[in-house]
Every structure is written in C-alpha cells, then in structure tokens.
Protein backbone atom coordinates (compact mmCIF):
# COMPACT_ATOMS: atom_id res chain seq x y z
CA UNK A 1 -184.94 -60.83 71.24
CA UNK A 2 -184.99 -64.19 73.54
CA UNK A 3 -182.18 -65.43 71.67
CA UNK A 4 -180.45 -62.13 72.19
CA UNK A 5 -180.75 -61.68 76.11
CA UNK A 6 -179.94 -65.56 77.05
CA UNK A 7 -176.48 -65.30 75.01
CA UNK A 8 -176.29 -61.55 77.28
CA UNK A 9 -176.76 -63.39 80.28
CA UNK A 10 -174.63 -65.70 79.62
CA UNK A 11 -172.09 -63.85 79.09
CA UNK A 12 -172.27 -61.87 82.04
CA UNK A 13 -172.71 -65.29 84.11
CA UNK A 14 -169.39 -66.14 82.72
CA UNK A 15 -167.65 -63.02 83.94
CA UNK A 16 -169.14 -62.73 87.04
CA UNK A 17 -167.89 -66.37 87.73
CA UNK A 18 -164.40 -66.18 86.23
CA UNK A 19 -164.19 -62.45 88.60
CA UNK A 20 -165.49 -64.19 91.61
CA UNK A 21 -163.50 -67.21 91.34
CA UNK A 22 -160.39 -64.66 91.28
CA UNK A 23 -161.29 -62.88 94.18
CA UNK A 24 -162.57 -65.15 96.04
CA UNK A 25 -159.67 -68.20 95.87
CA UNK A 26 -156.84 -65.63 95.72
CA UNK A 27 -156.39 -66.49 92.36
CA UNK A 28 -153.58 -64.07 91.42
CA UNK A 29 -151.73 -60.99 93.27
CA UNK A 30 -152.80 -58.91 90.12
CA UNK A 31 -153.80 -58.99 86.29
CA UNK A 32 -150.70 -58.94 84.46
CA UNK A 33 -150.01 -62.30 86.15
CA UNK A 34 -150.37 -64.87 83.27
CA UNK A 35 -150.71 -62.30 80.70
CA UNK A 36 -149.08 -62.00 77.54
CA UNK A 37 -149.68 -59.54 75.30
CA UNK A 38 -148.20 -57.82 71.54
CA UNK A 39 -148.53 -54.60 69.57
CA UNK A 40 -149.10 -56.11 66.16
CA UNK A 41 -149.14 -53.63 63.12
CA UNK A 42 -149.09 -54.98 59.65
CA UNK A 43 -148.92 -53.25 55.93
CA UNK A 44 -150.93 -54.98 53.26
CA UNK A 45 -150.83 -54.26 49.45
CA UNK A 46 -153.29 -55.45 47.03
CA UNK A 47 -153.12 -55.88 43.37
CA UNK A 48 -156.57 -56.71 41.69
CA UNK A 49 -155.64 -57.21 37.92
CA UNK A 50 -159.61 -58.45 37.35
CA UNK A 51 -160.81 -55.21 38.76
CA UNK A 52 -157.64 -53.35 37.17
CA UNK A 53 -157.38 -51.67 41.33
CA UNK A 54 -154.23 -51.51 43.89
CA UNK A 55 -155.45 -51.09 47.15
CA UNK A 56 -154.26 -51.11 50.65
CA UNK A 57 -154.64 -52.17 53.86
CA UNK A 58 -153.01 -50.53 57.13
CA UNK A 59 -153.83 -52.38 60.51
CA UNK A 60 -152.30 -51.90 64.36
CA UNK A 61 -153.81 -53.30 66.83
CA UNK A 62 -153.40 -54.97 70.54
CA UNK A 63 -153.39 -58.82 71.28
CA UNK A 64 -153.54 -60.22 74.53
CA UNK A 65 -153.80 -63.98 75.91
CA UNK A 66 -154.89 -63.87 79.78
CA UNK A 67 -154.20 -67.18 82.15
CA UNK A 68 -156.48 -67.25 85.05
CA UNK A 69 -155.58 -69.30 87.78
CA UNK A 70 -156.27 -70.36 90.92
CA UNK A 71 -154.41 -72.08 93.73
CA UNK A 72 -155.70 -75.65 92.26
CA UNK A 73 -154.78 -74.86 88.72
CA UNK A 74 -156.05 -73.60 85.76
CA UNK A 75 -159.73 -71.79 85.53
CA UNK A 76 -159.46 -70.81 82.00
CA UNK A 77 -158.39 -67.73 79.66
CA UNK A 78 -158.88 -64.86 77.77
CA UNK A 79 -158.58 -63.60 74.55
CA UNK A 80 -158.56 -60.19 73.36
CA UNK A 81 -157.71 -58.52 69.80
CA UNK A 82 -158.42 -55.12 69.02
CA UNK A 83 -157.32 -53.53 65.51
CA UNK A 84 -157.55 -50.48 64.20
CA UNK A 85 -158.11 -50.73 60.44
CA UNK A 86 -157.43 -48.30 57.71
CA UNK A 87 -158.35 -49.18 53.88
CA UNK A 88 -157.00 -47.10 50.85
CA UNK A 89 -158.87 -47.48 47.72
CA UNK A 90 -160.02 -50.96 48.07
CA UNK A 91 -162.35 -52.27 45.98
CA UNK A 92 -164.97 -53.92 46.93
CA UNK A 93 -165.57 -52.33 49.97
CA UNK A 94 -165.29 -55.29 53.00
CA UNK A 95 -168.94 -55.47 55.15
CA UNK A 96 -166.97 -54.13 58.18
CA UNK A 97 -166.36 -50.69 56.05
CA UNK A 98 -168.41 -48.48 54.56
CA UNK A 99 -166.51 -46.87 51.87
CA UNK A 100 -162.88 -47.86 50.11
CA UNK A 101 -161.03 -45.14 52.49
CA UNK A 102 -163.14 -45.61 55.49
CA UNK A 103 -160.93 -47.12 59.02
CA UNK A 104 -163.02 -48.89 61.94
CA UNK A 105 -161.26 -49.77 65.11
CA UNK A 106 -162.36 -54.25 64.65
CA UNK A 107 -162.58 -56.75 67.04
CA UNK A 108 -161.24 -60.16 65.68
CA UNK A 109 -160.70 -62.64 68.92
CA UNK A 110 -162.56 -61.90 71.49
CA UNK A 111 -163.88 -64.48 74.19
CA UNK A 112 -163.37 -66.24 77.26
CA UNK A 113 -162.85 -70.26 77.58
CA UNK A 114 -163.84 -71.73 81.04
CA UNK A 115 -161.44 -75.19 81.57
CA UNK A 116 -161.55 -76.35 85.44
CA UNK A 117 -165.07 -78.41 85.17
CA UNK A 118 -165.08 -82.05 85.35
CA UNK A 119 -163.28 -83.90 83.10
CA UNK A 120 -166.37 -85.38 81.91
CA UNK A 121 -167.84 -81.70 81.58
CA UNK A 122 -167.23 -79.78 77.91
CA UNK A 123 -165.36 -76.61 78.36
CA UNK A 124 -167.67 -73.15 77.78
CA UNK A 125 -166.12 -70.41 75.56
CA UNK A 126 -168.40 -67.08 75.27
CA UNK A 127 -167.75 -64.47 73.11
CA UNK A 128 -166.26 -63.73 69.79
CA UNK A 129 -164.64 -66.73 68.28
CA UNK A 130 -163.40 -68.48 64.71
CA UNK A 131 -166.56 -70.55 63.70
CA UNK A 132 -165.31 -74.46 64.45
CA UNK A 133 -165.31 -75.75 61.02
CA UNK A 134 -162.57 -77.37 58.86
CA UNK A 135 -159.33 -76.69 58.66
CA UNK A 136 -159.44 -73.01 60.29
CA UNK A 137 -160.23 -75.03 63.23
CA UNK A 138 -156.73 -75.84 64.05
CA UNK A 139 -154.99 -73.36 61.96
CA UNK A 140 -154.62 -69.60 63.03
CA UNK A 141 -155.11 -67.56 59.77
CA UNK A 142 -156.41 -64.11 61.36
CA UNK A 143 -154.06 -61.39 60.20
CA UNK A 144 -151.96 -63.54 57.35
CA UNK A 145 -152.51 -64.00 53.60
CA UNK A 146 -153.02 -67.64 54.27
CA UNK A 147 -156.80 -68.14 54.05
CA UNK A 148 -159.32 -71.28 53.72
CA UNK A 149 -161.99 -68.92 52.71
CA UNK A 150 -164.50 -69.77 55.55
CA UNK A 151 -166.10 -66.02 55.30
CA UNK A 152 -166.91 -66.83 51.82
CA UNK A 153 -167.97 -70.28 51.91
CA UNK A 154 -170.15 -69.43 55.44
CA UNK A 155 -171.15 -66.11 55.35
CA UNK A 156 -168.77 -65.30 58.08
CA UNK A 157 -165.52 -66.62 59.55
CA UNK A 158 -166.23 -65.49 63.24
CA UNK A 159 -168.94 -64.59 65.11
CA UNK A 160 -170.43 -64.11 69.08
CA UNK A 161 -172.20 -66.65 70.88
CA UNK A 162 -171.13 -69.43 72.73
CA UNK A 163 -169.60 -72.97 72.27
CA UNK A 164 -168.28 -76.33 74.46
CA UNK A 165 -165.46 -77.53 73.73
CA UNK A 166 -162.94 -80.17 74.64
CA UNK A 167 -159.84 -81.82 74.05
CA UNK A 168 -160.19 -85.61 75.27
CA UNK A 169 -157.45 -88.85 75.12
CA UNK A 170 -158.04 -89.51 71.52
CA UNK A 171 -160.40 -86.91 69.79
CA UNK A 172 -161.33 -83.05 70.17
CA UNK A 173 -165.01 -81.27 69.68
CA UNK A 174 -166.30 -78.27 69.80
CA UNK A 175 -169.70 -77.25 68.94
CA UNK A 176 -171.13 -73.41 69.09
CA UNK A 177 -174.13 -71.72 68.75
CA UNK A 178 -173.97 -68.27 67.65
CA UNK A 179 -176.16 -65.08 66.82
CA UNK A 180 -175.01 -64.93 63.11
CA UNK A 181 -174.28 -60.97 64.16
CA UNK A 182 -170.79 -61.69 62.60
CA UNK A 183 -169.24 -58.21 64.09
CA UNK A 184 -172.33 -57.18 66.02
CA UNK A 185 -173.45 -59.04 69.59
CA UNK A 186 -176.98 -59.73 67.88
CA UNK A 187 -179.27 -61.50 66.33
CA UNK A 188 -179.87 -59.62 62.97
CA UNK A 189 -183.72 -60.47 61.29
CA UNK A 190 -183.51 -64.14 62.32
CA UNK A 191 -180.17 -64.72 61.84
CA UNK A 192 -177.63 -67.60 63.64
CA UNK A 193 -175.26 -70.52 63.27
CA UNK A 194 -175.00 -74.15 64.55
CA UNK A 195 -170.90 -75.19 63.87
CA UNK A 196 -169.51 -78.35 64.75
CA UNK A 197 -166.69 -80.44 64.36
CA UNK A 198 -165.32 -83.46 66.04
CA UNK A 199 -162.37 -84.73 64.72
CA UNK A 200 -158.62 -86.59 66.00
CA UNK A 201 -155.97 -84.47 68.09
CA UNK A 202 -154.78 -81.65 66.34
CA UNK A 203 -151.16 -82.06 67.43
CA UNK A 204 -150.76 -84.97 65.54
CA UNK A 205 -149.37 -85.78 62.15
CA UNK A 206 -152.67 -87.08 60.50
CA UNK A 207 -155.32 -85.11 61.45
CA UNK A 208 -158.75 -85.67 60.44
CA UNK A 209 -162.23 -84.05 61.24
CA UNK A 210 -166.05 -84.08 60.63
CA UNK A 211 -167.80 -80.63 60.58
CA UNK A 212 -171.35 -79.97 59.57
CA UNK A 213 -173.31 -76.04 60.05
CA UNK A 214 -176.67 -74.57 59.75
CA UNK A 215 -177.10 -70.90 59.49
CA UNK A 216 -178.87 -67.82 57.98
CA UNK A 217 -176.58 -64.96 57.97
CA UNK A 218 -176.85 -61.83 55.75
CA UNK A 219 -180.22 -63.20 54.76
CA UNK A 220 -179.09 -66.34 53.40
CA UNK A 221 -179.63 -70.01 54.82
CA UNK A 222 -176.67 -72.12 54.24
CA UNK A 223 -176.29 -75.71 54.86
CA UNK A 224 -172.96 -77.67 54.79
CA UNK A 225 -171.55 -81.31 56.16
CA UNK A 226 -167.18 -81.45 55.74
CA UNK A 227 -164.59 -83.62 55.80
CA UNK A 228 -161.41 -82.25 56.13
CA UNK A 229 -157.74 -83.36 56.89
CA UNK A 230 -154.26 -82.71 57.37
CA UNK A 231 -150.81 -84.48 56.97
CA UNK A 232 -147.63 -83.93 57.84
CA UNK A 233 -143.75 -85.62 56.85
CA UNK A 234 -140.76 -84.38 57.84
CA UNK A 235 -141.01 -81.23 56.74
CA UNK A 236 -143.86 -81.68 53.95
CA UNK A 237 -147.25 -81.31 54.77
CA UNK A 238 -150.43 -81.98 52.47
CA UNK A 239 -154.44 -80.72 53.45
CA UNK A 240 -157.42 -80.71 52.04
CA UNK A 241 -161.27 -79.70 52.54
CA UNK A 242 -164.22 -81.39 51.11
CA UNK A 243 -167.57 -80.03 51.72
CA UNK A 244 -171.20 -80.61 50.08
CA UNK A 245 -174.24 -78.53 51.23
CA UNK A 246 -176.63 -75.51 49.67
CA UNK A 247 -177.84 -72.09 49.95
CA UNK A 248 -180.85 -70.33 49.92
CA UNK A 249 -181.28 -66.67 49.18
CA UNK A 250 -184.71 -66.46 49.19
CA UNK A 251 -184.53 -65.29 45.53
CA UNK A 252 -183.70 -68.51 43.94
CA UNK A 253 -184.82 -71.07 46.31
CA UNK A 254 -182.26 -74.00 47.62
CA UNK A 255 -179.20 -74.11 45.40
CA UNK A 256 -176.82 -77.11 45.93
CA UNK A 257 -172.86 -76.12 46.51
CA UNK A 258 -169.91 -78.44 46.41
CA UNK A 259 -166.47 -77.19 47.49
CA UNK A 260 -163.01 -78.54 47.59
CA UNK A 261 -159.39 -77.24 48.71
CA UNK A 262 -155.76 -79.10 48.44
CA UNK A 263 -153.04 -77.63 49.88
CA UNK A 264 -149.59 -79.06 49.79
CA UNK A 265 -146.89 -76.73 51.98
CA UNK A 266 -143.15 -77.08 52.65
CA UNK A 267 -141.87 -75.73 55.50
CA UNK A 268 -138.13 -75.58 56.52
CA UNK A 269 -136.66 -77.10 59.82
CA UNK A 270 -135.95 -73.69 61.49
CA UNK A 271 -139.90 -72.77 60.72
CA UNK A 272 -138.65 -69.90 59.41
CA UNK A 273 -139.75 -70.46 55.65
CA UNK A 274 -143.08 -71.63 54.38
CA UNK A 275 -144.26 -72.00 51.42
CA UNK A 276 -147.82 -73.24 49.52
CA UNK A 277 -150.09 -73.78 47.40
CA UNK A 278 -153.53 -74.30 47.27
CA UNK A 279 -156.27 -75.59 44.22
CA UNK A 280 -159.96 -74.68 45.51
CA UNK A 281 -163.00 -76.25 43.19
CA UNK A 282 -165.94 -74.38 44.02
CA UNK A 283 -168.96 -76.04 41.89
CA UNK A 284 -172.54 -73.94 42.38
CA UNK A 285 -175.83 -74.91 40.98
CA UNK A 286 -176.61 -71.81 39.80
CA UNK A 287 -173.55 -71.36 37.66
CA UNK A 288 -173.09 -72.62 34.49
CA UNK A 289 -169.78 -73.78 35.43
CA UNK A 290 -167.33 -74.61 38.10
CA UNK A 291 -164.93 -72.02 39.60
CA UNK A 292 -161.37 -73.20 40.21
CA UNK A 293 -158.47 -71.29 41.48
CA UNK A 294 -155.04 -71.81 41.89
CA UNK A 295 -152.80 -69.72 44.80
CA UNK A 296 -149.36 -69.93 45.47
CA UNK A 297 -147.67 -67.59 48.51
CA UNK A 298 -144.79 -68.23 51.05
CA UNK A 299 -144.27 -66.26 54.69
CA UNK A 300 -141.22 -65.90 55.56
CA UNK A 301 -140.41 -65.14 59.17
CA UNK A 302 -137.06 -62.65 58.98
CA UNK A 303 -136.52 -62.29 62.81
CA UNK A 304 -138.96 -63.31 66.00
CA UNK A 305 -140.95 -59.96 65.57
CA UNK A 306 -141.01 -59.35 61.57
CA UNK A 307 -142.40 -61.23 59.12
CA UNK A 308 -142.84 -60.64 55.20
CA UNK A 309 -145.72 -63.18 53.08
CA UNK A 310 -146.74 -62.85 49.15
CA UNK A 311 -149.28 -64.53 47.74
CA UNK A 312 -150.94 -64.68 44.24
CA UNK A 313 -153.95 -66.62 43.01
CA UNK A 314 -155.50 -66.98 39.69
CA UNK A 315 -158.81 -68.00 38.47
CA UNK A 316 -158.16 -71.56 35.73
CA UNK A 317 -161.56 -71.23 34.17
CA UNK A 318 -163.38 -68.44 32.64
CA UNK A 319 -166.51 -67.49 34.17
CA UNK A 320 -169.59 -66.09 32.33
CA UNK A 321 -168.31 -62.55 32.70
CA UNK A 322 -165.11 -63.06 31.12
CA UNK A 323 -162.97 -61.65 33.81
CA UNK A 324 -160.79 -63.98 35.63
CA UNK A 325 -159.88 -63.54 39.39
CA UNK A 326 -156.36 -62.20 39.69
CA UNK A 327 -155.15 -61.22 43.01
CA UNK A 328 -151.39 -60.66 44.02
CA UNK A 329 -151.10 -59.59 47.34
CA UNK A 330 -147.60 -58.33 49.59
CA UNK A 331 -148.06 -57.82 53.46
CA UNK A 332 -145.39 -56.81 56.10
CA UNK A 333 -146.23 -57.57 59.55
CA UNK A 334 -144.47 -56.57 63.24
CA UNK A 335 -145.48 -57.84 66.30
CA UNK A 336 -143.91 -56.06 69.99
C-alpha cells in the first residue's frame, strides 16, 4: 500500500510541475505546439504449426510524442500510446486478454521524462515505460515482429513506476523502480522490479552495456545480471545478449537460468530493407535440456507510412514433450 501511494504521488508531483512550469514561464501558446502524433493500425497473422492454430491479431491505436518547452529550452516530454486490440482465435490466450476472441483497448508507452535539471542531476521518467535492460534498451520493438523476448525472460517487458535516467559525454544509465503491476498502476501481492543498465552511447557503432534486475512479478522472484552488445559496419550489423540469473516460483525453490541471443542483420542503404536472424540458447535448471531456437524475418518498409515484416522461428532441439516451437508470423502495419 506504501509502495503504492509514494509512486501515486509521485506521479502527480510530476504533473503538477511539468503543468505549472507551462503556465507559469509561458511555455507554449497551446498543446499541439511540439506535438507529433500517428494513427497506427497494424494486421497480424499467426501460424502455430506446434499448436496446429492460425490466429490473428488486429490493433489501431494513437501515438503521440509531446515537447514541452519553455523560453530557456527544453523541460522534457511525453509519451502516449493507446491501442485498441482485437485477437481472433489465438492460442494461448496473452495475460492482457481473457479469452482467444476477447479485444482490450492497451496502453503500451505511457510516461513522462523530466530533462531541464542540472547537468549533474539524473533525468526522472514516471509512468509506463520499456523495463531498461539489454538490448530493448536502445531498440524500439513495440508493435513489430522483431522481439528480444524480455516479457518472457522477465516476467514483463514494461511496467509503471519510475526511473532516472541520463545520457552523459561518454556513457548512458538508467535505473527504475517499478510496481511489477505490468498493465496495472499497482503493486500486486508483493510484487516489483529493480532494472538497470549502464552502458556506452547508443548512437554509436559498438555499443556495449551492463544490466542486472531483481523482481517478483506474477508470483515469481527472478534474478538476472547481462551483458549485452551491438555492432555495426557499413551496412552489417551483429548483437548479442548474455545473461545468467534464477527464478523462484515458490514451488520448486531457486532454479538457476542462463540465456543467450545472436543476432546478425543486414540492412540496405536506403533503410528501406532489413533483414535477420537470431539463435537464442535458453538453458533452465529444471529442464532436462537446453532450448534453442532459430528465427529468421525481414521488414520491409514499402513507402514512409506502410510497412510489411515476416518472420519464422523454429525450435533446433526436441523438448520433453515432443513438440517443437514453430511459429511463422505475417504483419502489415500503417501509420497516419
């Protein structure tokens, strides 16, 4: 309940600052100063050979990026991203849905980033944010097939609560604590996350970061420490993931967990083409054996506004119920 009402407050101490600070220093004539925003609808078929299934997924939604300003620069910005989600025969059933036909209306961004402190002063982001670990750190993946399976490996892939962050002359933090909620503003029988990774500039072409994270979410306690990294040439780029940690469920006790993920992606000059592939190793004590998967996909980006991805991915090894993962999926996406 404590933990619940201080991340409330502040919150609300956030807003009230960021609305007084407009008022107040004339910060803008009116709100659509600064603000960009896109109708985003996307079309997403599924083809689960494993579970012998073809589902599908219909999203439209609303994003918006918000600049506030003041007459001595920058005071920070908002992000909003509302989606409303309909499923069609999809198996399993996602924890935002409560049935294979259900549709929620789903907040995925949604948070504010205060920048004008100090330079010596961390920025403060509240809200609902990407957890800052690994590789989804600096790459977007909300709303494509490209995916460094952060939801599975942490129990969730966003989450409310608040983080500093910063971006300094030769390295970049950020480090959040959050109510482990995932899609609710709350603290759910105990649960939150620590996330936190420092790591070099993310513009550059070798990129590398430390992130470690403590959390019980959905019941489970997770524990992880990763190294991850990125690099780019001309038009190749090569990135990878290495993370060691455990789980508890309560049910088994602490179970150690090793995961890996190499990606090597080609891109072409115009950025309109991009193509990967990815092989995850996914090693848990309380399997017999290892899990590794191979996916392949490409995006390809047919005008500023429409874009058409594929991806397929295939389990390698068999796993003690003899059905391996295989998952080809097909999505069409327009942003206005």
């Amino acid at each position: 309940m404590m933990k619940h009402l201080l991340f409330k407050s502040c919150i609300g101490y956030l807003f009230l600052f960021l609305a007084s600070m407009s008022m107040s220093m004339t910060c803008y004539a009116n709100f659509s100063q600064n603000l960009r925003w896109s109708l985003d609808g996307s079309f997403r078929l599924n083809l689960n050979e494993a579970l012998d299934n073809t589902s599908r997924i219909y999203a439209l939604g609303l994003d918006t990026h918000k600049v506030f300003t003041s007459t001595t620069g920058d005071i920070g910005y908002g992000v909003g991203q509302l989606y409303y989600t309909k499923l069609s025969n999809h198996i399993p059933v996602p924890f935002l849905f409560t049935s294979k036909d259900d549709s929620e209306f789903i907040i995925r961004e949604a948070h504010l980033n205060y920048t004008a402190g100090p330079n010596w002063l961390p920025n403060i982001r509240v809200g609902h944010f990407t957890l800052p670990y690994g590789l989804e750190e600096s790459i977007d993946t909300n709303g494509r097939l490209l995916d460094y399976y952060h939801g599975k490996n942490l129990g969730s892939k966003l989450d409310w609560g608040l983080s500093l962050n910063k971006v300094m002359n030769h390295l970049e933090y950020n480090v959040s604590y959050t109510l482990g909620g995932k899609d609710k503003a709350k603290s759910i029988d105990g649960s939150y996350a620590v996330t936190g990774r420092i790591g070099s500039l993310s513009h550059l072409d070798f990129v590398f970061g430390l992130s470690a994270f403590n959390a019980k979410i959905d019941g489970v306690s997770r524990k992880r420490i990763a190294l991850d990294w990125q690099y780019y040439y001309a038009t190749w780029g090569i990135l990878g993931e290495l993370a060691i940690g455990e789980n508890n469920n309560q049910l088994q006790g602490w179970q150690e967990e090793k995961y890996s993920l190499v990606e090597l992606n080609k891109t072409t000059i115009n950025n309109q083409l991009k193509l990967y592939s990815q092989f995850i190793f996914r090693d848990r004590e309380s399997n017999k054996s290892a899990d590794k998967l191979l996916n392949i996909g490409f995006s390809y980006q047919v005008n500023t506004q429409f874009e058409l991805s594929m991806s397929a991915g295939m389990q390698l090894n068999t796993p003690a119920s003899g059905k391996k993962k295989q998952l080809a999926r097909l999505q069409l996406r327009y942003r206005y």
